[in-house]
Protein backbone atom coordinates (compact mmCIF):
# COMPACT_ATOMS: atom_id res chain seq x y z
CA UNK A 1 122.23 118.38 109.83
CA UNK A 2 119.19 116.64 111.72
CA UNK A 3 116.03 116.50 109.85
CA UNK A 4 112.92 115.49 111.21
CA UNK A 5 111.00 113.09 108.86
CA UNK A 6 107.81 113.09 110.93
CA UNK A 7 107.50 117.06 111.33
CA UNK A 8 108.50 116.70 107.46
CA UNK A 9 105.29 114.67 106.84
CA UNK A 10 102.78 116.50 109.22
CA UNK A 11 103.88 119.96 107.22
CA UNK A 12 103.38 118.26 103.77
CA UNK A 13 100.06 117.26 105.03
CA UNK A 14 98.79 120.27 105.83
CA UNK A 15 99.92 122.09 102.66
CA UNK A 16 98.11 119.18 101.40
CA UNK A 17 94.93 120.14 102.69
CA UNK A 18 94.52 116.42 103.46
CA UNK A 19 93.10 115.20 106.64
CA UNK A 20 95.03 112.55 108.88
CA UNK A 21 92.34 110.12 107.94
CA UNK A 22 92.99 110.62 104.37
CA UNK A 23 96.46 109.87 104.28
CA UNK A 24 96.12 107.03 106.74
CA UNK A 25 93.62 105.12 104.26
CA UNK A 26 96.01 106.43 101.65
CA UNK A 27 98.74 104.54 102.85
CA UNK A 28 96.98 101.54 105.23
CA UNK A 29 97.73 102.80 108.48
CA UNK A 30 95.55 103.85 111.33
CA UNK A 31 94.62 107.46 112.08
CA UNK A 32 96.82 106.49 115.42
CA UNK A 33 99.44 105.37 113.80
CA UNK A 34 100.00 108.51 111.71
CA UNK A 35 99.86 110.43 114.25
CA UNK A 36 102.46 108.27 115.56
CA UNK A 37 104.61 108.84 112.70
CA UNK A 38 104.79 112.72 112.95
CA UNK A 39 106.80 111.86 116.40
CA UNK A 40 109.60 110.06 114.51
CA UNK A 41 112.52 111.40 113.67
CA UNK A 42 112.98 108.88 111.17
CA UNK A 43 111.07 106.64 108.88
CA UNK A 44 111.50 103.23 106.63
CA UNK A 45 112.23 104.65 103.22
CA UNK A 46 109.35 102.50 101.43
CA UNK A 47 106.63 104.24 104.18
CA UNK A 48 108.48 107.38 103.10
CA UNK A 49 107.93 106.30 99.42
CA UNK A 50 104.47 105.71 99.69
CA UNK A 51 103.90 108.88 101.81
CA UNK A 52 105.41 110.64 99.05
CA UNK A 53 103.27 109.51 96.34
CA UNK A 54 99.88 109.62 98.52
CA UNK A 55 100.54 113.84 98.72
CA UNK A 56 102.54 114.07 95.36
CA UNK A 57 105.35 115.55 97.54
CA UNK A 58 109.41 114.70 97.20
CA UNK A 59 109.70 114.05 100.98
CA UNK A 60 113.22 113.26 100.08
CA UNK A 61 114.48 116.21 98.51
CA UNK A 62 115.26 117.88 101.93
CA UNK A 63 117.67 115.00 102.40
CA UNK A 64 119.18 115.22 98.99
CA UNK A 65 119.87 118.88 99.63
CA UNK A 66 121.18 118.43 102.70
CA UNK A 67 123.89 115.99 101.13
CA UNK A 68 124.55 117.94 98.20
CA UNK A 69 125.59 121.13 101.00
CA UNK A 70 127.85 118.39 103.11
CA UNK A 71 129.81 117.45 100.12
């Protein structure tokens, strides 16, 4: 199963209601570089971490639940 952590992050954000700007200052990244982010397929697990905590969102969950149907 492929899962696509940036389109993961983009979609929390907008549930969020958050602008790009927010979540950049949020986490100490450029407005650029977010938008940068939402291309990658995959992200370091801390950035992930923070992201996570910034929008009070379990971006991991969709990978736990993906392991939990593979086993």
């Amino acid at each position: 199963m492929q899962i696509h952590t940036g389109n993961l992050i983009r979609e929390a954000l907008r549930r969020s209601g958050h602008t790009n700007q927010w979540l950049a200052d949020r986490i100490g990244i450029t407005p650029r570089t977010l938008q940068k982010l939402f291309n990658k397929p995959s992200v370091d697990t801390q950035q992930l971490l923070n992201i996570s905590c910034a929008l009070g969102v379990d971006l991991f969950a969709p990978f736990s639940e993906a392991l939990s149907v593979s086993l």
